[in-house]
N, C-alpha and C. Protein backbone atom coordinates (compact mmCIF):
# COMPACT_ATOMS: atom_id res chain seq x y z
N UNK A 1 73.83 -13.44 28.27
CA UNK A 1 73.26 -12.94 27.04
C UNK A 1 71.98 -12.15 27.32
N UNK A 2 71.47 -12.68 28.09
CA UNK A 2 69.87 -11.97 29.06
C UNK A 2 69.92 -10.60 29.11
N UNK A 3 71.14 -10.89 29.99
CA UNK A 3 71.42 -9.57 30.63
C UNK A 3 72.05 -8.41 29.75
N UNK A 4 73.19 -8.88 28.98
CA UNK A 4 73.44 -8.20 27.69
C UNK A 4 72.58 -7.18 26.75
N UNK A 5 71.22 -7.95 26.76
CA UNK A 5 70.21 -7.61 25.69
C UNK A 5 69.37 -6.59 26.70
N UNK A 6 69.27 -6.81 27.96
CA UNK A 6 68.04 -6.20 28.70
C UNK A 6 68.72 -4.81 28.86
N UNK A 7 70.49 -4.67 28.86
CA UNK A 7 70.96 -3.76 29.41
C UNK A 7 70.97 -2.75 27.98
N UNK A 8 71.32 -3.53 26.77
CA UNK A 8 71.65 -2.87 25.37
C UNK A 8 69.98 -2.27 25.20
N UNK A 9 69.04 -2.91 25.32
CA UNK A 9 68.00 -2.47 24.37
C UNK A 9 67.34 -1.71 25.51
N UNK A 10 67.31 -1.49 26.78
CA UNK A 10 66.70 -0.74 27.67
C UNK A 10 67.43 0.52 27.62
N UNK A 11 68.38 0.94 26.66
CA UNK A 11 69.20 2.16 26.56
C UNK A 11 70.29 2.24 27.40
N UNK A 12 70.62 1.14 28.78
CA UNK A 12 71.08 1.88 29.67
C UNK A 12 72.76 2.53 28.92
N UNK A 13 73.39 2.19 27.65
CA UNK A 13 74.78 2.96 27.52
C UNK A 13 74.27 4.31 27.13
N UNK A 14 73.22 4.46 26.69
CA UNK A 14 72.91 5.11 26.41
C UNK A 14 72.46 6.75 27.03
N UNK A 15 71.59 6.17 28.04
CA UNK A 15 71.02 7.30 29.09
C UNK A 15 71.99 7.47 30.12
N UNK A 16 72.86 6.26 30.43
CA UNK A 16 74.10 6.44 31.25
C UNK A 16 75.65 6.72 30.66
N UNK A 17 76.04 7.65 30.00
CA UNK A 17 77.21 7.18 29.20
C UNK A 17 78.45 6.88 29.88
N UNK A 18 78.49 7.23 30.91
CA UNK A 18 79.60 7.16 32.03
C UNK A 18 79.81 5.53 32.67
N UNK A 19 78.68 5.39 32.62
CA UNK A 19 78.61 3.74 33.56
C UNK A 19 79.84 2.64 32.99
N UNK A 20 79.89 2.11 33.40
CA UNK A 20 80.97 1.13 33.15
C UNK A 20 80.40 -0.05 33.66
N UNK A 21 80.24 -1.47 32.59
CA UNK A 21 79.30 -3.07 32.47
C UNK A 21 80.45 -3.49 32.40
N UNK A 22 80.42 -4.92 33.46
CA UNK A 22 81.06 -5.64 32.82
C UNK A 22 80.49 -7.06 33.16
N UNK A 23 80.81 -7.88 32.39
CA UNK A 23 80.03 -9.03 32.09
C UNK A 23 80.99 -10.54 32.51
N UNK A 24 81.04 -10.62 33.98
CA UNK A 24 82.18 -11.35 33.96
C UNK A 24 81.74 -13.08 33.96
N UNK A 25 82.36 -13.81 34.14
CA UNK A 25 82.08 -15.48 34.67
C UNK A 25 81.44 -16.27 33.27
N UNK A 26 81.64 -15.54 32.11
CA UNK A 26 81.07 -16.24 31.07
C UNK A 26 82.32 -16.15 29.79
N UNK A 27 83.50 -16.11 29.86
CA UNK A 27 84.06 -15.47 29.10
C UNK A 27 83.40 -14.71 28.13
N UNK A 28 84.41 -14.83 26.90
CA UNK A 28 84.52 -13.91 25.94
C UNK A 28 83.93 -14.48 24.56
N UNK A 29 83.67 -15.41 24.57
CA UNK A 29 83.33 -15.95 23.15
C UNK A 29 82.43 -15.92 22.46
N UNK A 30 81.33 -15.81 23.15
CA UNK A 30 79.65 -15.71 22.97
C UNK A 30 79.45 -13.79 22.62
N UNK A 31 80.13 -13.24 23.00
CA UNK A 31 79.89 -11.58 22.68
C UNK A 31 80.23 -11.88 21.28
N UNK A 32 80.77 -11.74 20.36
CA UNK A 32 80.56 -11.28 18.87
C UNK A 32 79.09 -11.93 18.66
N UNK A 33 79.20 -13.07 18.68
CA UNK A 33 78.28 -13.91 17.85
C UNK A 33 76.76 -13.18 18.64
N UNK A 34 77.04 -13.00 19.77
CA UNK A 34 75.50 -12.43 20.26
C UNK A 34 75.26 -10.68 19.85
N UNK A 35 76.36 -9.99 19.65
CA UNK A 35 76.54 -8.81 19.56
C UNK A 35 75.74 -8.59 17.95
N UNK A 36 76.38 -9.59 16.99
CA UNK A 36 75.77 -9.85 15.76
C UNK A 36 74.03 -10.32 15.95
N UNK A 37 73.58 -11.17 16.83
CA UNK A 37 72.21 -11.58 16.87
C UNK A 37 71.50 -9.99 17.12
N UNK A 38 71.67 -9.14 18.30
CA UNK A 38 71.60 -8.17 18.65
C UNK A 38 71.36 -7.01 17.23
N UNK A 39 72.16 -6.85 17.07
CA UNK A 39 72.20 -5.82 15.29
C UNK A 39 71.03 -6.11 14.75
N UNK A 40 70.67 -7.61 14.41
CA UNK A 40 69.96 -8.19 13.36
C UNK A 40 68.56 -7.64 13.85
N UNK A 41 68.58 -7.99 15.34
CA UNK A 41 67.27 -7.83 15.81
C UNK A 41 66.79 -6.29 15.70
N UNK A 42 67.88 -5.46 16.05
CA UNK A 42 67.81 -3.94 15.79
C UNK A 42 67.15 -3.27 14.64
N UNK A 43 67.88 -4.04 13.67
CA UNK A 43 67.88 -3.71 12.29
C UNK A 43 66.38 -3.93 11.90
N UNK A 44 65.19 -5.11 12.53
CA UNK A 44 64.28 -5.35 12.38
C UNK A 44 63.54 -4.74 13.07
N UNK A 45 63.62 -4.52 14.58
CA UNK A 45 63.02 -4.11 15.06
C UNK A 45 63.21 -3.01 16.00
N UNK A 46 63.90 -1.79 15.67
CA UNK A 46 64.40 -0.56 16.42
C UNK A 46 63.20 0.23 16.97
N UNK A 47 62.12 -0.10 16.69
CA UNK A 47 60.89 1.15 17.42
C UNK A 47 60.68 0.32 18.48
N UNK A 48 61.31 -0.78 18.99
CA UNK A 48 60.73 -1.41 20.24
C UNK A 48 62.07 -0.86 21.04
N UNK A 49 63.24 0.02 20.60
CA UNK A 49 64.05 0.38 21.56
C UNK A 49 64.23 2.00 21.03
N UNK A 50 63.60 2.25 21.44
CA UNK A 50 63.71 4.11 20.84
C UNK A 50 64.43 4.97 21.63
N UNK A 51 65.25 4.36 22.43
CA UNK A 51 66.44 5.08 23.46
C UNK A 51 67.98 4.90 22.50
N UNK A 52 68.07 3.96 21.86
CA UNK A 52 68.78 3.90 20.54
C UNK A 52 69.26 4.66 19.98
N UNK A 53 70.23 4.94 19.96
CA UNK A 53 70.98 6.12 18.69
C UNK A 53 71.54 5.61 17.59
N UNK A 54 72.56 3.98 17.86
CA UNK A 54 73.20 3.17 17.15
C UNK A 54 72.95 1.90 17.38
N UNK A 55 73.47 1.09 16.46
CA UNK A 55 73.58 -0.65 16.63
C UNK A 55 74.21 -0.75 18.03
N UNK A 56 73.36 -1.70 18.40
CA UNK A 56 73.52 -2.77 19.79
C UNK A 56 75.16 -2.89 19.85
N UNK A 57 76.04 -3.40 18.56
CA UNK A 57 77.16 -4.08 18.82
C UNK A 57 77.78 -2.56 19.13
N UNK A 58 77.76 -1.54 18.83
CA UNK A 58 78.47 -0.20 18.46
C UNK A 58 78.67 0.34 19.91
N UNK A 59 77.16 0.25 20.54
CA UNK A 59 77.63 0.34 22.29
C UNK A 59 78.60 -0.46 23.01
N UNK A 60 78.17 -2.03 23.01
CA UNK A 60 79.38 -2.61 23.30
C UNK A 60 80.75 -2.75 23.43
N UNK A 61 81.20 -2.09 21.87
CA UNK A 61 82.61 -1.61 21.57
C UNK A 61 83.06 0.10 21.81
N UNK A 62 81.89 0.32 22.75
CA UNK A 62 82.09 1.84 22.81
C UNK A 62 83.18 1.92 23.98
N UNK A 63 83.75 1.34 24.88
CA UNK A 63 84.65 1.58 25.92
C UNK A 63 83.96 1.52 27.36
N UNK A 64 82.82 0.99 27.52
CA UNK A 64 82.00 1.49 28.89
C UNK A 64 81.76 -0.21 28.58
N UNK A 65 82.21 -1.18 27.72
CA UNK A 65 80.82 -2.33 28.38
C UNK A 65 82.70 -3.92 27.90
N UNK A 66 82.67 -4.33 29.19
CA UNK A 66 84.19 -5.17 29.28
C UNK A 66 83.63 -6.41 29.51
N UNK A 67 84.20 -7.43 29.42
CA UNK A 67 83.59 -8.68 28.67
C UNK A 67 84.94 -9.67 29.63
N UNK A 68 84.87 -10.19 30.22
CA UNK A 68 86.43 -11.39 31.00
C UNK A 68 86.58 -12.28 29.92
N UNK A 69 87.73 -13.21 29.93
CA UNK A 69 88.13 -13.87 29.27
C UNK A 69 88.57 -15.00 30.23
N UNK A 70 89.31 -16.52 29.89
CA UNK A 70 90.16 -17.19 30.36
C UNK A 70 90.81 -17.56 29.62
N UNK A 71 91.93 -17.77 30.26
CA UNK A 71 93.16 -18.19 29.71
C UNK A 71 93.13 -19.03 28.33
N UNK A 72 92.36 -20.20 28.18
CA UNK A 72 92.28 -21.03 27.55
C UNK A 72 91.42 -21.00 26.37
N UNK A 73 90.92 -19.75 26.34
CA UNK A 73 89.31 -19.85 25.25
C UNK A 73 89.91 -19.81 24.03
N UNK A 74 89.23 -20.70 23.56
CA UNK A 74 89.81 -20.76 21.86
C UNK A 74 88.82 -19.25 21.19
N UNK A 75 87.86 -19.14 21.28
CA UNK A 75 87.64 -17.93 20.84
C UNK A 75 88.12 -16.75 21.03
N UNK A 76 89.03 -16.48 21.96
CA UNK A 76 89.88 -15.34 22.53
C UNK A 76 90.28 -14.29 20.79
N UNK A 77 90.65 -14.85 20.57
CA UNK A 77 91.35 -13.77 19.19
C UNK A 77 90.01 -13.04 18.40
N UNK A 78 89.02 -13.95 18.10
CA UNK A 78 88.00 -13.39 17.63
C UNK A 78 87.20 -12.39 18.61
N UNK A 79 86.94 -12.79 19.64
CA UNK A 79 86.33 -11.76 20.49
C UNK A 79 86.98 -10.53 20.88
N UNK A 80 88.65 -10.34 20.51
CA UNK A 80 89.74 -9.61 20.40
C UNK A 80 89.67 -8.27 19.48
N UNK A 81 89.28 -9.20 17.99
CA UNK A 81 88.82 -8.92 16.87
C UNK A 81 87.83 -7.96 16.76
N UNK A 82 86.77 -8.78 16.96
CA UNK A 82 85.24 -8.55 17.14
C UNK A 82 84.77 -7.72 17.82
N UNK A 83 84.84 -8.14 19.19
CA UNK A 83 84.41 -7.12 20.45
C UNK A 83 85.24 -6.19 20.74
N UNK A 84 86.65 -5.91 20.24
CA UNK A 84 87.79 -5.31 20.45
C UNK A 84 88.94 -5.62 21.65
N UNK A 85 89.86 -4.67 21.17
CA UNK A 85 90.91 -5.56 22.02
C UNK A 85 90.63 -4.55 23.38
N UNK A 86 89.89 -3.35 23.64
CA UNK A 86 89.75 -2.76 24.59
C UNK A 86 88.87 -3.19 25.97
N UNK A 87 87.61 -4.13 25.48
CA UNK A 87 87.01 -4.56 25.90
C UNK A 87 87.06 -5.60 26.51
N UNK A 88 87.88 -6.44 26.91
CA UNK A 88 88.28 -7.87 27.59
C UNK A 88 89.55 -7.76 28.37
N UNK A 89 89.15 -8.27 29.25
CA UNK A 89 89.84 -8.53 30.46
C UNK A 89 90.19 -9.73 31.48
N UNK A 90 90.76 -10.15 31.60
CA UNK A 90 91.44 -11.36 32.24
C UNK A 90 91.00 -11.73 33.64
N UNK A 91 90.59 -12.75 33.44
CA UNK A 91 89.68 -13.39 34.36
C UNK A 91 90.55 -14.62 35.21
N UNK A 92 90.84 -14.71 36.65
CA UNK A 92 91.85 -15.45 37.39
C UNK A 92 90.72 -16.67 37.30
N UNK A 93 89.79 -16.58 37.62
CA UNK A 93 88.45 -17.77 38.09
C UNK A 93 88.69 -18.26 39.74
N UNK A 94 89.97 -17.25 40.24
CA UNK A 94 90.10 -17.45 41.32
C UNK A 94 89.05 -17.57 42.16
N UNK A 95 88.58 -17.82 43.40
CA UNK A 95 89.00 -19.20 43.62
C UNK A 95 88.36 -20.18 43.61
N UNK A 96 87.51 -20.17 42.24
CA UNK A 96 87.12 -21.54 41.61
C UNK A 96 87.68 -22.68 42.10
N UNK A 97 87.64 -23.87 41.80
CA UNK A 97 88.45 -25.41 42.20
C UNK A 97 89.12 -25.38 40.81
N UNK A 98 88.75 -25.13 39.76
CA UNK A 98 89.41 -25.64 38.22
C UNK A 98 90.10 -24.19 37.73
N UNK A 99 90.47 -23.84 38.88
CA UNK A 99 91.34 -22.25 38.32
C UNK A 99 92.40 -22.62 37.90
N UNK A 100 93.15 -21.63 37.24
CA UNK A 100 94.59 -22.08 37.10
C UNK A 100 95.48 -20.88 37.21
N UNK A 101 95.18 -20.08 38.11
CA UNK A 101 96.48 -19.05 38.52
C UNK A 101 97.03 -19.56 39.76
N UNK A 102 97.97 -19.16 39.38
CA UNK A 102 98.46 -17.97 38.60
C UNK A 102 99.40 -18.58 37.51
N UNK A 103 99.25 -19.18 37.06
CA UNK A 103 99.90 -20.08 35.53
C UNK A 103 99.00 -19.88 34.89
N UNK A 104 97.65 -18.94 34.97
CA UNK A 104 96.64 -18.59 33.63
C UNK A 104 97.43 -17.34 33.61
N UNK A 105 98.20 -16.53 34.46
CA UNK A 105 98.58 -15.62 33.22
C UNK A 105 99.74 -15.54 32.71
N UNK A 106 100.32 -16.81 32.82
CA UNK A 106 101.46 -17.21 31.87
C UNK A 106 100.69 -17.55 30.53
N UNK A 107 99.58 -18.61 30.65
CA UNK A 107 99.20 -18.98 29.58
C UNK A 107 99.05 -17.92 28.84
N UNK A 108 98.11 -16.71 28.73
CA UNK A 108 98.04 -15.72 28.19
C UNK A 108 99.00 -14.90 27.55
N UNK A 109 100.09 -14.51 28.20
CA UNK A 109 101.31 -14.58 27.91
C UNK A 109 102.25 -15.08 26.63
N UNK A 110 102.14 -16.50 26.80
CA UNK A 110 102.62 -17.07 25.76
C UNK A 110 101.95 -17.64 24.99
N UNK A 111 100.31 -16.94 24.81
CA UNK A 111 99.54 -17.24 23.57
C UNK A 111 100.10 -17.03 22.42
N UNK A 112 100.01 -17.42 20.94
CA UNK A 112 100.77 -17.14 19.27
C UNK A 112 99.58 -16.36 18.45
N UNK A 113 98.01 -16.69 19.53
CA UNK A 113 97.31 -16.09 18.36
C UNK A 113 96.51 -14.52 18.80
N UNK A 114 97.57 -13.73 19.49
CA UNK A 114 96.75 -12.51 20.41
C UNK A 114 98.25 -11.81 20.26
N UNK A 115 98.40 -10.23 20.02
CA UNK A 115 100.27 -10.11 19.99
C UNK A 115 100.36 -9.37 21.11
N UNK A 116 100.92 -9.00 21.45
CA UNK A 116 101.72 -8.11 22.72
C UNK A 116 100.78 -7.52 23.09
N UNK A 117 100.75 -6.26 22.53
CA UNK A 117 99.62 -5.14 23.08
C UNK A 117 98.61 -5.70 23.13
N UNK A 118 97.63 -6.56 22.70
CA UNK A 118 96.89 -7.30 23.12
C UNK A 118 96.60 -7.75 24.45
N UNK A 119 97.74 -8.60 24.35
CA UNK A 119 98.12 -9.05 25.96
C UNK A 119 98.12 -8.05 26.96
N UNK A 120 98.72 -7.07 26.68
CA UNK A 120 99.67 -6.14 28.19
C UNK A 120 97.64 -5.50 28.21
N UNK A 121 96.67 -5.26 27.07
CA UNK A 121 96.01 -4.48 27.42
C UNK A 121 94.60 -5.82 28.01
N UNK A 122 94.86 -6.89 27.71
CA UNK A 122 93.91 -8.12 28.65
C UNK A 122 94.18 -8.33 29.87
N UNK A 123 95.97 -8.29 30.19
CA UNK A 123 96.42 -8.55 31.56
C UNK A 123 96.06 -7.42 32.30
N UNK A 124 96.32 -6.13 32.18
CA UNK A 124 95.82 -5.03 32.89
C UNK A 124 95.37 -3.86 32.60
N UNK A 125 95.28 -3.55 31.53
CA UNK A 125 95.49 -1.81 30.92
C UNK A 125 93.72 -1.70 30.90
N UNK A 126 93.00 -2.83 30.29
CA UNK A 126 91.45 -2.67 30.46
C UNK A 126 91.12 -2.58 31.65
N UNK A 127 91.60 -3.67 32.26
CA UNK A 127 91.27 -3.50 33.80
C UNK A 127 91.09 -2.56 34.82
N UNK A 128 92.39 -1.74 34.40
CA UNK A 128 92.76 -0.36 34.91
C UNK A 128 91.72 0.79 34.76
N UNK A 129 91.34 0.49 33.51
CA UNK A 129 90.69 1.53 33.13
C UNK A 129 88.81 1.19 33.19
N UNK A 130 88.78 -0.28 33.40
CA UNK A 130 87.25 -0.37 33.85
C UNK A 130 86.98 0.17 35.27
N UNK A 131 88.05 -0.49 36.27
CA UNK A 131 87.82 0.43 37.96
C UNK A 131 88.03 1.58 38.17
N UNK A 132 89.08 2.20 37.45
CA UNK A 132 89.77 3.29 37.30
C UNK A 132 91.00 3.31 38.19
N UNK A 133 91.76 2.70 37.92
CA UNK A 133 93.09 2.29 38.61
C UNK A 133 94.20 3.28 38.18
């Protein structure tokens, strides 16, 4: 979230538009709800970031800033929602001890609350397009 805020309010999507963030080892769940804290603070206090063109959350969902997920997060659909479905990307936790691939991307897979294109664009299509694959 630190890092989120130091990167949003120091301009860098801004002065960099090309760059590509991504925010991995924390999933996905905490971006709306912080993306929203972010706005609020904007909204109050924008002359302390005058590199600014738009709301904090508006960069985020701009295509340059990707967010990991795991398999299991109950927040997954909202941060789907929220942060968009372009922005998240699938996280193995390989090779963590409490990983679970490669049966995390079955789980994903046969999630009920995320639909297809969802999926095909968490399993790889973001991915692709954050390295440039």
């Amino acid at each position: 979230m630190r890092q989120l805020t130091s990167v949003i309010f120091e301009g860098i999507p801004e002065r960099f538009p090309d760059v590509r963030i991504a925010f991995l080892e924390a999933g996905c769940g905490w971006a709306p709800y912080w993306m929203e804290r972010m706005d609020d603070e904007y909204a109050k206090r924008a002359p302390e970031a005058p590199v600014l063109k738009k709301k904090p959350s508006e960069y985020c969902r701009s295509g340059n800033i990707y967010f990991s997920c795991e398999a299991d997060e109950w927040l997954l659909p909202q941060a789907v929602k929220l942060v968009g479905e372009n922005q998240i990307v699938y996280a193995s936790d390989f090779p963590h001890w409490d990983h679970s691939w490669p049966a995390s991307i079955d789980e994903i897979r046969q999630r009920g609350d995320i639909n297809d294109k969802q999926k095909q664009k968490i399993l790889a299509d973001n991915a692709k397009r954050l390295y440039k694959l």
